[in-house]
Protein backbone atom coordinates (compact mmCIF):
# COMPACT_ATOMS: atom_id res chain seq x y z
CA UNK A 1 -95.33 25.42 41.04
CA UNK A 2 -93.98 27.30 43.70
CA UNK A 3 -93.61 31.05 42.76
CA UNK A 4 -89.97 32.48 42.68
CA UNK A 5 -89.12 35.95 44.27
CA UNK A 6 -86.41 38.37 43.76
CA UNK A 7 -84.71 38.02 47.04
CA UNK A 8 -81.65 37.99 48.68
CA UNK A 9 -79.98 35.38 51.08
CA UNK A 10 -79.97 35.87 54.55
CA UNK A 11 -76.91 36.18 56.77
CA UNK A 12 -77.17 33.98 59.79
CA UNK A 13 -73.86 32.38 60.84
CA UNK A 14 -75.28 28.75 62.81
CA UNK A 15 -77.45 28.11 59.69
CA UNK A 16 -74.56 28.63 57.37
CA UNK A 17 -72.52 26.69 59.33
CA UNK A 18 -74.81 24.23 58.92
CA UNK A 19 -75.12 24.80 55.09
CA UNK A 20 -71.16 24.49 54.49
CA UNK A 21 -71.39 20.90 56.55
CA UNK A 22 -74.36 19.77 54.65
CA UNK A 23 -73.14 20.72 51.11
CA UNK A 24 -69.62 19.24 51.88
CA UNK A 25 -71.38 15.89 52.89
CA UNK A 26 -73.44 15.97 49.78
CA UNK A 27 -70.32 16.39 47.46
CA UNK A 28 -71.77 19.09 45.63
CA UNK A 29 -68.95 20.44 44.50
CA UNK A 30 -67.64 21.43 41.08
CA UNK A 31 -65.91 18.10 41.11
CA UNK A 32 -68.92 16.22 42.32
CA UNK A 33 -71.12 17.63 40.04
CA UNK A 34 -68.98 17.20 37.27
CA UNK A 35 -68.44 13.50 38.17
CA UNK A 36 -72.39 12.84 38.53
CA UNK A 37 -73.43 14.83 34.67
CA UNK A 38 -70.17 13.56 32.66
CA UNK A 39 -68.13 15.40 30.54
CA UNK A 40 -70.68 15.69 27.83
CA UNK A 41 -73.64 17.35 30.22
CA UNK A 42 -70.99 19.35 32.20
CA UNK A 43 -69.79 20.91 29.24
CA UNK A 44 -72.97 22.08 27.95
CA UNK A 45 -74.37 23.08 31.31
CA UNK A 46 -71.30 25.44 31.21
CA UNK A 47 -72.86 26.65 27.84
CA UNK A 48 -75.79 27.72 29.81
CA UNK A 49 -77.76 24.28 27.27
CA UNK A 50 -79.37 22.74 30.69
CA UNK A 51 -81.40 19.54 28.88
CA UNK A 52 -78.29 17.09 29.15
CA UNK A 53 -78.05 18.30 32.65
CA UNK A 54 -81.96 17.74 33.24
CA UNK A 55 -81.80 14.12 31.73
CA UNK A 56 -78.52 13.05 34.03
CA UNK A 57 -80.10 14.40 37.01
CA UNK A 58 -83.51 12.82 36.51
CA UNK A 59 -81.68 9.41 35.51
CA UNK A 60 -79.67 9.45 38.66
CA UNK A 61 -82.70 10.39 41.21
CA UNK A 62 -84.25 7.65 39.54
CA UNK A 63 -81.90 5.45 40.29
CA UNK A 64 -82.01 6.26 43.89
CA UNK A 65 -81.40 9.26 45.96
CA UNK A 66 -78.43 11.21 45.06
CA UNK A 67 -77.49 14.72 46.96
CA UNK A 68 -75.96 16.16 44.09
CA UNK A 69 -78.72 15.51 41.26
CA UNK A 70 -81.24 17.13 43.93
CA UNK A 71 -79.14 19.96 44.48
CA UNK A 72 -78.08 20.98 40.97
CA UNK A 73 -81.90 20.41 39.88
CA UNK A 74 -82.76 22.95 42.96
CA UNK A 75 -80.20 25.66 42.45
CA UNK A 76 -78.75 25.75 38.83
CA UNK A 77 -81.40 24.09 36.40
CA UNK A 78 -84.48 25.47 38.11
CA UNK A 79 -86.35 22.42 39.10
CA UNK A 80 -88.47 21.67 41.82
CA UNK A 81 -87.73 19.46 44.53
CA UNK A 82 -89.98 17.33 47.57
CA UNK A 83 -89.22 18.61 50.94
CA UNK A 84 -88.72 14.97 51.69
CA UNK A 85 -86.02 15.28 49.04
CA UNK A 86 -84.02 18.45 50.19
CA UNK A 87 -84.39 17.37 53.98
CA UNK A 88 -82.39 14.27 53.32
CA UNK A 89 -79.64 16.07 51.48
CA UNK A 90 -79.18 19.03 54.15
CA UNK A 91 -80.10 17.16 57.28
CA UNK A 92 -78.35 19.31 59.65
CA UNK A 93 -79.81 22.74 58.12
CA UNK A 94 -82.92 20.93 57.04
CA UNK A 95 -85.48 22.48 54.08
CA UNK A 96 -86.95 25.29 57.24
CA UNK A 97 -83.23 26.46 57.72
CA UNK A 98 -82.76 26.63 53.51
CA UNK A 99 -86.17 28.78 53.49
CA UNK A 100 -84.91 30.78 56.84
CA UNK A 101 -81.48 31.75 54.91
CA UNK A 102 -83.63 32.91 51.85
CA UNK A 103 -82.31 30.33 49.23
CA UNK A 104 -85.85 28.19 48.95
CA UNK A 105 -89.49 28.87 48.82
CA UNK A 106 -91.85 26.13 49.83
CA UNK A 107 -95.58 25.65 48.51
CA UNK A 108 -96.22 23.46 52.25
CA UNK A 109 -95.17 21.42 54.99
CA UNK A 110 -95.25 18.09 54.00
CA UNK A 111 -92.59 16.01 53.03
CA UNK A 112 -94.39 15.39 49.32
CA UNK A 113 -94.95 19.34 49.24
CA UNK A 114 -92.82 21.16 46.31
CA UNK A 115 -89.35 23.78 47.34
CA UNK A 116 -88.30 25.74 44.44
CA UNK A 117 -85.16 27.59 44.63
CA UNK A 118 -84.93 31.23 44.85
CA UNK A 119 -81.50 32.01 44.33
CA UNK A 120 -79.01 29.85 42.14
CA UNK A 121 -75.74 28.37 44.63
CA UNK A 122 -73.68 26.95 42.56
CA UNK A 123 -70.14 25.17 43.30
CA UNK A 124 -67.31 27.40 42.21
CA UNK A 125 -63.56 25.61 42.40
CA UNK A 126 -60.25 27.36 40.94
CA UNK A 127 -56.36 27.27 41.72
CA UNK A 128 -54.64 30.78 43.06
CA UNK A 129 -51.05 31.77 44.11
CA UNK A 130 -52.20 30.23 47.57
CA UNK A 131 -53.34 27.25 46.71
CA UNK A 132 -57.02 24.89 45.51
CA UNK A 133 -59.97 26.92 46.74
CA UNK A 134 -63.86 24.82 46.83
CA UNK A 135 -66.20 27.81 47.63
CA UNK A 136 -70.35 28.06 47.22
CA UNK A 137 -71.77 31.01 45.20
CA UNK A 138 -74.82 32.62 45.92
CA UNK A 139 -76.22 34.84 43.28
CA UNK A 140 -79.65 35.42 41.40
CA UNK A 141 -81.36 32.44 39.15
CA UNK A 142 -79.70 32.84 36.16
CA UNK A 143 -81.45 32.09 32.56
CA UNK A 144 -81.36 28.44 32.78
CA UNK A 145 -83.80 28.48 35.28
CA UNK A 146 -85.72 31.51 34.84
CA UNK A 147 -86.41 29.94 31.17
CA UNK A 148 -86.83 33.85 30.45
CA UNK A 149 -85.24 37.21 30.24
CA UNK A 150 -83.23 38.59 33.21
CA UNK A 151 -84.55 40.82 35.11
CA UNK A 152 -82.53 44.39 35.51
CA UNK A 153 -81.49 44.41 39.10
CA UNK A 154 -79.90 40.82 38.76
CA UNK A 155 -76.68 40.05 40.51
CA UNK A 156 -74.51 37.83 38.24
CA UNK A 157 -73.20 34.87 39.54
CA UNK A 158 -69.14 33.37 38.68
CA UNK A 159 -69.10 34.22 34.77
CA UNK A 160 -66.12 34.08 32.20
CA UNK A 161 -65.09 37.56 32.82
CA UNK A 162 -64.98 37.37 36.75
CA UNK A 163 -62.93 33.94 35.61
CA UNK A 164 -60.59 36.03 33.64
CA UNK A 165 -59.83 38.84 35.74
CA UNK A 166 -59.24 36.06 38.90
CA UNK A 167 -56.79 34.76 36.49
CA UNK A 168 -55.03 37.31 35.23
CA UNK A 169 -54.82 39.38 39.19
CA UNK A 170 -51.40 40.00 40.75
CA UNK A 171 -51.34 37.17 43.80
CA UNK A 172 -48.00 39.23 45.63
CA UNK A 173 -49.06 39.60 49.30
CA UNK A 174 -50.78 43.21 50.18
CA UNK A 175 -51.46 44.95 52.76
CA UNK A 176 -54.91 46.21 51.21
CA UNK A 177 -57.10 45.45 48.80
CA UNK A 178 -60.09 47.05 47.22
CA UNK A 179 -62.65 45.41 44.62
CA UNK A 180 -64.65 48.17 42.60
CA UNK A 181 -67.80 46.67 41.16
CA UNK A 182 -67.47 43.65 43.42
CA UNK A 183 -70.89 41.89 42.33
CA UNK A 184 -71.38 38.56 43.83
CA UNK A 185 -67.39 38.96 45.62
CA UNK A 186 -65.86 36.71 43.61
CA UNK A 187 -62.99 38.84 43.30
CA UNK A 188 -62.75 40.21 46.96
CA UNK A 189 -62.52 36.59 48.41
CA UNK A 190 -59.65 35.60 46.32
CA UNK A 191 -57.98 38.64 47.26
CA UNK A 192 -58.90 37.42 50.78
CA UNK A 193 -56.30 35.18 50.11
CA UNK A 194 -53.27 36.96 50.14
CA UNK A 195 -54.10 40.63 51.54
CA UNK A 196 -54.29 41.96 55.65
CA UNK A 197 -57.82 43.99 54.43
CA UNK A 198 -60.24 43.75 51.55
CA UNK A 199 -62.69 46.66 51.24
CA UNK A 200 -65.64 45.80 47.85
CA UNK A 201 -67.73 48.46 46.71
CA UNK A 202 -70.96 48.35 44.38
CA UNK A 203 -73.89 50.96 43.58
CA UNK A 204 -76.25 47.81 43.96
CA UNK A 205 -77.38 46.87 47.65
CA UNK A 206 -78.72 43.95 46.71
CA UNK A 207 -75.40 42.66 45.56
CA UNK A 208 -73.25 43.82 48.09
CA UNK A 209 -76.08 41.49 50.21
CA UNK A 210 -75.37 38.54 48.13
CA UNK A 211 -71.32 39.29 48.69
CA UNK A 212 -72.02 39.51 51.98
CA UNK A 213 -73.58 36.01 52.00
CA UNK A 214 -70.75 34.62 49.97
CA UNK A 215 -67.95 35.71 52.27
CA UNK A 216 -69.57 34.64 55.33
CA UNK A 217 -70.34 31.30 53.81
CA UNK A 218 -66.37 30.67 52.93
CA UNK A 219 -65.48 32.38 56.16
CA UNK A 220 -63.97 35.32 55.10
CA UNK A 221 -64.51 38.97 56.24
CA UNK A 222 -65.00 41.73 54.12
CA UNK A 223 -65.39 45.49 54.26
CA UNK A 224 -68.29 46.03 52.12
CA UNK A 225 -69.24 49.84 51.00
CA UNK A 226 -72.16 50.60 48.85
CA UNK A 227 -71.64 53.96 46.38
CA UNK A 228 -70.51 54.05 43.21
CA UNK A 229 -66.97 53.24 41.91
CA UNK A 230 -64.53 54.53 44.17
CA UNK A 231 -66.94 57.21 45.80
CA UNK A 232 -67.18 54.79 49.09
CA UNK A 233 -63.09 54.95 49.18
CA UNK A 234 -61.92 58.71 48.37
CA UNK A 235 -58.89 59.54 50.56
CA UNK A 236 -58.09 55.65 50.42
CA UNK A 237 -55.09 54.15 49.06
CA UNK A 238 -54.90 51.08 48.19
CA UNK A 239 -51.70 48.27 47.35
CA UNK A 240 -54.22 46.34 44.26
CA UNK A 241 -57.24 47.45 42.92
CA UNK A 242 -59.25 45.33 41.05
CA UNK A 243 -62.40 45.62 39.00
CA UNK A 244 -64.49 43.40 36.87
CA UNK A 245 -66.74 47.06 36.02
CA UNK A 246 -69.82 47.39 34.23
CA UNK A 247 -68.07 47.78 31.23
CA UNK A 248 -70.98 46.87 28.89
CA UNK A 249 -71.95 49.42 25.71
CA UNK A 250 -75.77 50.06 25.80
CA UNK A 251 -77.89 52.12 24.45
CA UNK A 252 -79.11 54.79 26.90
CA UNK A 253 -83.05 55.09 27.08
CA UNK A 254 -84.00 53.01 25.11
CA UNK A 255 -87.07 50.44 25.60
CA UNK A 256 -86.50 46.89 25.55
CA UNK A 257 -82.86 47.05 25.55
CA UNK A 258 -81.94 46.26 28.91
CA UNK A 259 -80.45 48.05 31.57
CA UNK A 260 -78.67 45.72 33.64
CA UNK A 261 -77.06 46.91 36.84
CA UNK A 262 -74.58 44.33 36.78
CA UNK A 263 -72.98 45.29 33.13
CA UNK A 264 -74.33 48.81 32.91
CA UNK A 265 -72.88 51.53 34.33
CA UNK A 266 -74.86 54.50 32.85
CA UNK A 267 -72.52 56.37 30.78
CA UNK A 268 -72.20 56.73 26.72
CA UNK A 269 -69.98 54.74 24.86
CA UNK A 270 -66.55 53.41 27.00
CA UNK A 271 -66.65 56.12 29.43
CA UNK A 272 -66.76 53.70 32.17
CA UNK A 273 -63.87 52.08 31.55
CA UNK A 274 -62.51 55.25 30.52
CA UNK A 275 -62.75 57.02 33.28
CA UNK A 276 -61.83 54.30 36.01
CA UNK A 277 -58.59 53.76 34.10
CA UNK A 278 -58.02 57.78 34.32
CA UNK A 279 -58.98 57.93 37.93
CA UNK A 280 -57.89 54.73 39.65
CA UNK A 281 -54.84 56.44 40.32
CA UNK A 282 -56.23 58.47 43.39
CA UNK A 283 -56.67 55.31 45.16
CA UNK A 284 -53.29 53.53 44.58
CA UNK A 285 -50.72 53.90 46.98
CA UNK A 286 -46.45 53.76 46.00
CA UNK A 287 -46.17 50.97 44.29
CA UNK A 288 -49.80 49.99 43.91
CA UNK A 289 -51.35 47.93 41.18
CA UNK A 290 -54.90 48.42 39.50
CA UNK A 291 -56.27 45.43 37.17
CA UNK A 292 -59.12 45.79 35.23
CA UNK A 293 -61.31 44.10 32.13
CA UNK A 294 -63.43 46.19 29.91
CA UNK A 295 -64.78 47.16 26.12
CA UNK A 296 -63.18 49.96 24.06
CA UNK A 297 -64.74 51.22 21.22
CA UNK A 298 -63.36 51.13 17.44
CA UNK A 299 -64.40 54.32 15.97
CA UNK A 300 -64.25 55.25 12.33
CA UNK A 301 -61.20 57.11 10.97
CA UNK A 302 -59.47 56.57 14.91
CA UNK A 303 -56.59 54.41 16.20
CA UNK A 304 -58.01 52.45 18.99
CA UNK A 305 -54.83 51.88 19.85
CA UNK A 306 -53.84 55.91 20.31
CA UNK A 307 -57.46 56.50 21.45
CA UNK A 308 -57.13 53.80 24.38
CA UNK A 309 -53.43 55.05 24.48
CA UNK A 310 -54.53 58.33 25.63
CA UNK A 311 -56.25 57.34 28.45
CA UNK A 312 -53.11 55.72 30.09
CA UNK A 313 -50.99 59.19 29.53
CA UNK A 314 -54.58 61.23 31.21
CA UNK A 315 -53.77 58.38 34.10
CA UNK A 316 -50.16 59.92 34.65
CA UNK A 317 -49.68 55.63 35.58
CA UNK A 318 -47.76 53.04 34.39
CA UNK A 319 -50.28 51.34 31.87
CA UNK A 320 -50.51 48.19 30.02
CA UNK A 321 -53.37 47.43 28.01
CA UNK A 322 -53.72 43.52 26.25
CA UNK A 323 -57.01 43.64 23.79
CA UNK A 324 -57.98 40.22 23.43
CA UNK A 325 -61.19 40.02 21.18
CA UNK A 326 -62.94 42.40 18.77
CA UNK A 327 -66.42 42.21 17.68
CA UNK A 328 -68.31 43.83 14.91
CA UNK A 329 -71.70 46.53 16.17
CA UNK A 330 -73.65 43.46 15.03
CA UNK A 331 -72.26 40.78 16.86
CA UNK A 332 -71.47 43.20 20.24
CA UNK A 333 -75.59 43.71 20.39
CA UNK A 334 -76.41 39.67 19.21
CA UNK A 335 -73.98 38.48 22.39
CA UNK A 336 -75.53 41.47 24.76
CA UNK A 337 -78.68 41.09 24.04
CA UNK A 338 -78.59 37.15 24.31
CA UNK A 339 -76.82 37.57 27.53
CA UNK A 340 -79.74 38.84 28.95
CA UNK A 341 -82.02 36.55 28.03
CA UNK A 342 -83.57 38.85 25.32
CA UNK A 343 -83.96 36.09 21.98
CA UNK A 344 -86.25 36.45 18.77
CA UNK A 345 -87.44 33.02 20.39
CA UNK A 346 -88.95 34.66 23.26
CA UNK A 347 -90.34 37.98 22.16
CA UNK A 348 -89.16 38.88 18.20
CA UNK A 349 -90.62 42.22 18.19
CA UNK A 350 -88.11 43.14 22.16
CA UNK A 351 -85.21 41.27 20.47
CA UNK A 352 -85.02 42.89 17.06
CA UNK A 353 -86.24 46.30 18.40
CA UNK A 354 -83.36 46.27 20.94
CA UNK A 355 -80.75 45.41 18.49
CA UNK A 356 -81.60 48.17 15.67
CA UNK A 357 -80.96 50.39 18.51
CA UNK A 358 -77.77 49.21 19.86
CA UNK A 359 -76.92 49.48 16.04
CA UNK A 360 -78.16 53.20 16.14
CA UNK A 361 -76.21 54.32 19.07
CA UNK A 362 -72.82 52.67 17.72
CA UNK A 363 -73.06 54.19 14.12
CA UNK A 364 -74.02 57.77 15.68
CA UNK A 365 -70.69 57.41 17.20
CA UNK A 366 -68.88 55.99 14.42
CA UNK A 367 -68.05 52.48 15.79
CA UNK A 368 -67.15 50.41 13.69
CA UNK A 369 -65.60 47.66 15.71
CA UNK A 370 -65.70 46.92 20.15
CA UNK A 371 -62.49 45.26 21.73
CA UNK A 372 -62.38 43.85 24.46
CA UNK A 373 -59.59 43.40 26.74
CA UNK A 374 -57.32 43.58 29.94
CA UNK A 375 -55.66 46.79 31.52
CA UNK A 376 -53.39 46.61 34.06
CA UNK A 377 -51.94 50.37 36.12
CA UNK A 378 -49.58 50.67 38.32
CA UNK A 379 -48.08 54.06 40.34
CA UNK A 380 -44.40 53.86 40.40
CA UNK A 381 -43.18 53.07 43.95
CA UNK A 382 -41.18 56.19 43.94
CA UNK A 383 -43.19 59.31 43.90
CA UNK A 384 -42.26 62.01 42.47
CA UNK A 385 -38.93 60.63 41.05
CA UNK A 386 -38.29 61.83 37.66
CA UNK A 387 -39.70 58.57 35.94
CA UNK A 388 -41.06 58.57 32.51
CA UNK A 389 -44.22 56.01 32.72
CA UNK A 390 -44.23 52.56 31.29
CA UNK A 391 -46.83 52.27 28.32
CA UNK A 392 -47.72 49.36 26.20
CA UNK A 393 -51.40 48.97 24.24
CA UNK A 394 -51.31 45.65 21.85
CA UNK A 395 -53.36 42.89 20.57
CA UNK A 396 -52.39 39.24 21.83
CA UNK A 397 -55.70 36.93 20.70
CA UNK A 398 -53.87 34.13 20.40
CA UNK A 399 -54.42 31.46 23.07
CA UNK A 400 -52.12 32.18 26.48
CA UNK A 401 -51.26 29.85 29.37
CA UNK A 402 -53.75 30.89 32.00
CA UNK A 403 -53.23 32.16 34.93
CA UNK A 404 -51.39 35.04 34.01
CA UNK A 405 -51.42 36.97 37.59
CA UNK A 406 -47.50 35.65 37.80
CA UNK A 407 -46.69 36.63 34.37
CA UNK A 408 -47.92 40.17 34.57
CA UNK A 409 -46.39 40.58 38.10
CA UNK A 410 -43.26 39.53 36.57
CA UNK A 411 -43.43 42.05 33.33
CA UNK A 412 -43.95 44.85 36.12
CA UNK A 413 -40.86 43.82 37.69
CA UNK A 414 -38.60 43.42 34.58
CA UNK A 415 -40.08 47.27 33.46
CA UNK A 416 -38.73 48.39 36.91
CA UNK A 417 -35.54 46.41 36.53
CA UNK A 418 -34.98 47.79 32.84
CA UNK A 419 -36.15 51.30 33.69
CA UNK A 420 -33.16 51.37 36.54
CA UNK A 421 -30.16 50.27 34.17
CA UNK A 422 -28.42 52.77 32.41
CA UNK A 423 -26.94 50.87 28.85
CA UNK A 424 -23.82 50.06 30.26
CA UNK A 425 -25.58 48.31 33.11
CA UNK A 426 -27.29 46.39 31.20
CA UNK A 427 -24.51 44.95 28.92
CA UNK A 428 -22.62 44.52 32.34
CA UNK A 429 -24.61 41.85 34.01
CA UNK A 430 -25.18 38.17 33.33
CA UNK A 431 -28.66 36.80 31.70
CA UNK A 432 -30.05 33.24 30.56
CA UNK A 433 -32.88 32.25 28.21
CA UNK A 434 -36.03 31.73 30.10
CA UNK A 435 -36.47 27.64 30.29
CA UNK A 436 -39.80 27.95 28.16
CA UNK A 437 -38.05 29.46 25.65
CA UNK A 438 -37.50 27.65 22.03
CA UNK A 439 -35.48 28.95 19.58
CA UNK A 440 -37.01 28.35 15.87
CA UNK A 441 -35.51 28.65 12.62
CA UNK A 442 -36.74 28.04 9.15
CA UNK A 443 -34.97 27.23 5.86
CA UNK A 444 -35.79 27.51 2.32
CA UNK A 445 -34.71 24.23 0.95
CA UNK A 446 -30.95 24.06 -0.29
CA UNK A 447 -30.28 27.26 1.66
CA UNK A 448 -27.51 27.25 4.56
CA UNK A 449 -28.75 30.17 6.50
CA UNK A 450 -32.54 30.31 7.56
CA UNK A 451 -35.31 32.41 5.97
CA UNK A 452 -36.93 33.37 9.85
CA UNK A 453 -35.49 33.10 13.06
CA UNK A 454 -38.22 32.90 15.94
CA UNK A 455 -37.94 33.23 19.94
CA UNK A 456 -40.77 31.49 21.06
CA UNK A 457 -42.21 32.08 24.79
CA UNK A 458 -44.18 28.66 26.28
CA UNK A 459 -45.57 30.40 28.52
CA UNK A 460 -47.68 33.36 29.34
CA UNK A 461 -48.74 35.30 26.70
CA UNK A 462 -46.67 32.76 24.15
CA UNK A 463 -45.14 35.24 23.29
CA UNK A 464 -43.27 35.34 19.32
CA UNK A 465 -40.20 37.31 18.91
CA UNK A 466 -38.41 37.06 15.30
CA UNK A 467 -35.16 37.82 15.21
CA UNK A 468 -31.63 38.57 13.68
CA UNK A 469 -28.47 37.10 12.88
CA UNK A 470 -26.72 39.18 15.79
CA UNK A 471 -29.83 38.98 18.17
CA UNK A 472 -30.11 35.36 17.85
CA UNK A 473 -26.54 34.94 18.65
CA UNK A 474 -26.54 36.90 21.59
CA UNK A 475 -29.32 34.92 22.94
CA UNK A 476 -27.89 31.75 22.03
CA UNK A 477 -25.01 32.56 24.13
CA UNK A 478 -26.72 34.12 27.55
CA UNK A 479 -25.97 31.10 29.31
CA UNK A 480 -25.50 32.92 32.81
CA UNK A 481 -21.69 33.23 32.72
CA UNK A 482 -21.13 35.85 30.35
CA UNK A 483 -21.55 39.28 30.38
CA UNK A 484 -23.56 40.97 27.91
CA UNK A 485 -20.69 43.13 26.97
CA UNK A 486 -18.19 39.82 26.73
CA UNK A 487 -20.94 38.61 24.28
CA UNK A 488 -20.93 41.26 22.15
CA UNK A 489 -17.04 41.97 21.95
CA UNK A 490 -17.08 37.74 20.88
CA UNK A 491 -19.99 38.44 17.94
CA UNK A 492 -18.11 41.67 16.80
CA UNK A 493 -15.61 39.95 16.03
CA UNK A 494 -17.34 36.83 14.58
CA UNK A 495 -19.55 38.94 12.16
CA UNK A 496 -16.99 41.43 11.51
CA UNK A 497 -18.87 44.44 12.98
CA UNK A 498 -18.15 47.18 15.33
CA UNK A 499 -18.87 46.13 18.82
CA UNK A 500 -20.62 49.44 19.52
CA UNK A 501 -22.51 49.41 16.86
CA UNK A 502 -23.58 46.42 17.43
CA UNK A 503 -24.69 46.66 21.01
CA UNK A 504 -26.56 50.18 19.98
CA UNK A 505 -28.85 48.14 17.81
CA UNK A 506 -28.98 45.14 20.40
CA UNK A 507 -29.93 47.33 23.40
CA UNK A 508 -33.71 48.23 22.74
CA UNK A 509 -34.09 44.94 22.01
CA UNK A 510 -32.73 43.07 24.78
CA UNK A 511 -34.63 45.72 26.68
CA UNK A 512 -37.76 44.07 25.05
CA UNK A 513 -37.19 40.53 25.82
CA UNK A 514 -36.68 41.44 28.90
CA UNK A 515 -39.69 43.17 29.59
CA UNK A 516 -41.30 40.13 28.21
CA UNK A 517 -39.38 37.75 30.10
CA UNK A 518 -37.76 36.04 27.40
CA UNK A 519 -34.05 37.09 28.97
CA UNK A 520 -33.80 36.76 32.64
CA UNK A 521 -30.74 38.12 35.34
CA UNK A 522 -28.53 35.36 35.71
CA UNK A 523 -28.45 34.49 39.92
């Protein structure tokens, strides 16, 4: 067995050019492989279960000689391959040119002679505001192929969060664009995609390597800075900032538990996230957009909603914060501790020592619960105008139509829109009901009016709104030809109630549907 190293890959622009051609050829890509292991191994491959994956693989090579099986075995379940065997499937770059870019280690030069892989490259595929994108990741061997714990320094490949965050990410065109915390540059080349300049930062050199690697591979260019946060830009503004940060809660100093670079970023408690979301603002220029995941914790006798709250007004930014998930101390450290590899099946006595001290260090702060979630900034494009900021901190775990990088640029929008119209303004203009929109009602049997009337968004965050008699009305009738204020006179009179009054207690919450894209200005 050939030994595996902690490495990173090696830059060299002819062999990756011959590693793009070669891997294209071979169809290894997330379609490919997905085609090759079925629905059935795919899926649990993506549950990080590699046996279906093994059996597929080994069925197919025995079969006859298929690129992808040899591949995936190589790179994502941790198997060795012949040199014979990897030759055939890169035969422009060749096994010497794998071993020259740092991605194989070989145990000799014959063609029966073993090549183990030494970092995982895995397929990565996704759909952004410019289009299908088929990239190759580079990052370290994950578990699956270790078949053991991780070790600290290990750069994370393409993982749910960095899914989420791509997903949820503003796709407007910018001028610049910075990545905090960039990782493997997942992040930094979609942003490729629709910004003029990119700049990714991380404390880790060895993953700014492995970015480095990445871009070059997909032929992007990147401005890569290592330091800390936004040390590497101070001075720096930026048009969208975004940051998949090591938000994880650890225990600090203590044995066994784990102190991953890639999740950890040294501080007690939240005050990562915490203190990115009260300092991104140095680096946003007029107009500018920050979008970030991370953990919050749930402390005892404290609204997390206030507690998180206060961090948006200490930003002195717009602020939106969408909490997703919440997990009990127990299940936080179980899904940690697991995600690095550290299980009561591999070493008991690591595993259960590790958790009764991530349960220590959240009771001696009073946590009783950890949510998880997206925040999104922005700095008003006005400076200095006398502008109260937008805030908004909810929960929305329900399931939401992904990607949600349109939806949240259009909420920004509609908060500018609705901040700039005075009430007579907005009772002025012309709106319609947003096409995903559904308007539900329910009735108690042998009544004529309903029990609940619903506005229900199909989109997005699906969002619920129940309503009123004179709220449902007035969206009924937004049909883009009448005026707000034409609709109200006509419902005063139908329900009997003063008009004013009537559009006093309509006005916050057409504001609100709004906002939430429910109402939209008529063209």
């Amino acid at each position: 067995m050939v030994a595996v190293t902690s490495s990173v890959p090696v830059t060299d622009p002819t062999l990756l050019d011959a590693l793009r051609s070669d891997l294209r050829s071979a169809d290894y890509t997330l379609d490919g492989v997905r085609s090759l292991l079925g629905p059935v191994a795919a899926d649990a491959l993506d549950r990080e279960e590699a046996l279906p994956a093994r059996v597929v693989t080994a069925s197919a090579l025995a079969s006859g000689a298929d690129g992808r099986a040899t591949l995936l075995r190589l790179f994502q379940l941790g198997e060795d391959v012949t040199r014979a065997a990897l030759d055939a499937v890169l035969p422009t770059l060749r096994t010497a040119g794998a071993e020259r870019l740092g991605l194989v280690a070989t145990q000799g030069a014959d063609d029966g002679d073993a090549v183990r892989a030494v970092v995982d490259l895995s397929p990565y595929a996704a759909v952004d505001a410019a289009g299908e994108v088929d990239w190759w990741i580079a990052s370290d061997l994950g578990e699956v192929a270790r078949r053991g714990a991780l070790p600290e320094n290990f750069v994370l490949g393409v993982g749910g969060a960095s899914r989420t965050l791509a997903q949820i990410t503003v796709r407007e065109p910018r001028g610049s664009v910075l990545d905090v915390g960039t990782g493997c540059g997942i992040q930094a080349l979609h942003a490729s995609r629709h910004a003029g300049a990119v700049v990714a930062t991380d404390i880790d050199a060895r993953a700014l390597a492995y970015a480095r690697f990445n871009a070059a591979l997909a032929g992007v260019r990147l401005d890569l800075r290592e330091g800390s946060m936004l040390e590497p830009v101070l001075g720096e503004t930026f048009d969208l900032v975004v940051s998949n940060p090591p938000f994880v809660i650890t225990p600090r100093g203590e044995a066994g538990v784990g102190e991953f670079t890639y999740r950890d970023g040294g501080a007690v408690g939240d005050d990562v996230v915490r203190s990115l979301v009260t300092s991104v603002g140095s680096v946003l220029a007029p107009g500018g957009v920050a979008q970030l995941l991370g953990n919050w914790e749930h402390r005892r006798g404290e609204d997390w909603a206030e507690r998180v709250g206060g961090w948006l007004t200490e930003s002195g930014l717009d602020g939106w914060v969408v909490q997703r998930e919440v997990q009990d101390p127990a299940q936080y450290a179980e899904l940690w501790l697991r995600d690095g590899g550290i299980t009561p099946d591999r070493d008991r006595a690591r595993f259960e020592g590790a958790y009764a001290a991530w349960l220590a260090d959240l009771d001696r702060r009073g946590v009783e619960g950890i949510g998880f979630g997206l925040v999104t900034l922005r700095r008003p494009a006005l400076a200095g105008a006398a502008v109260s900021p937008w805030r908004r901190v909810e929960e929305i775990t329900g399931t939401v139509a992904q990607p949600l990088g349109a939806t949240i640029a259009r909420v920004l929008d509609a908060v500018d829109l609705v901040r700039d119209l005075t009430s007579e303004a907005l009772l002025g203009r012309r709106w319609q009901v947003a096409g995903d929109v559904t308007d539900e009602r329910y009735f108690t049997p042998g009544e004529a009016s309903p029990r609940v009337m619903l506005l229900r968004a199909g989109g997005g965050f699906a969002r619920t709104v129940r309503t009123e008699t004179g709220l449902a009305a007035f969206v009924g009738a937004c049909d883009g030809e009448l005026t707000g204020v034409q609709i109200v006179a006509a419902l005063g009179t139908l329900l009997e109630v003063d008009a004013a009054a009537l559009a006093a207690e309509l006005e916050p919450q057409l504001r609100g549907l709004i906002t939430d894209g429910l109402l939209l200005p008529a063209p």
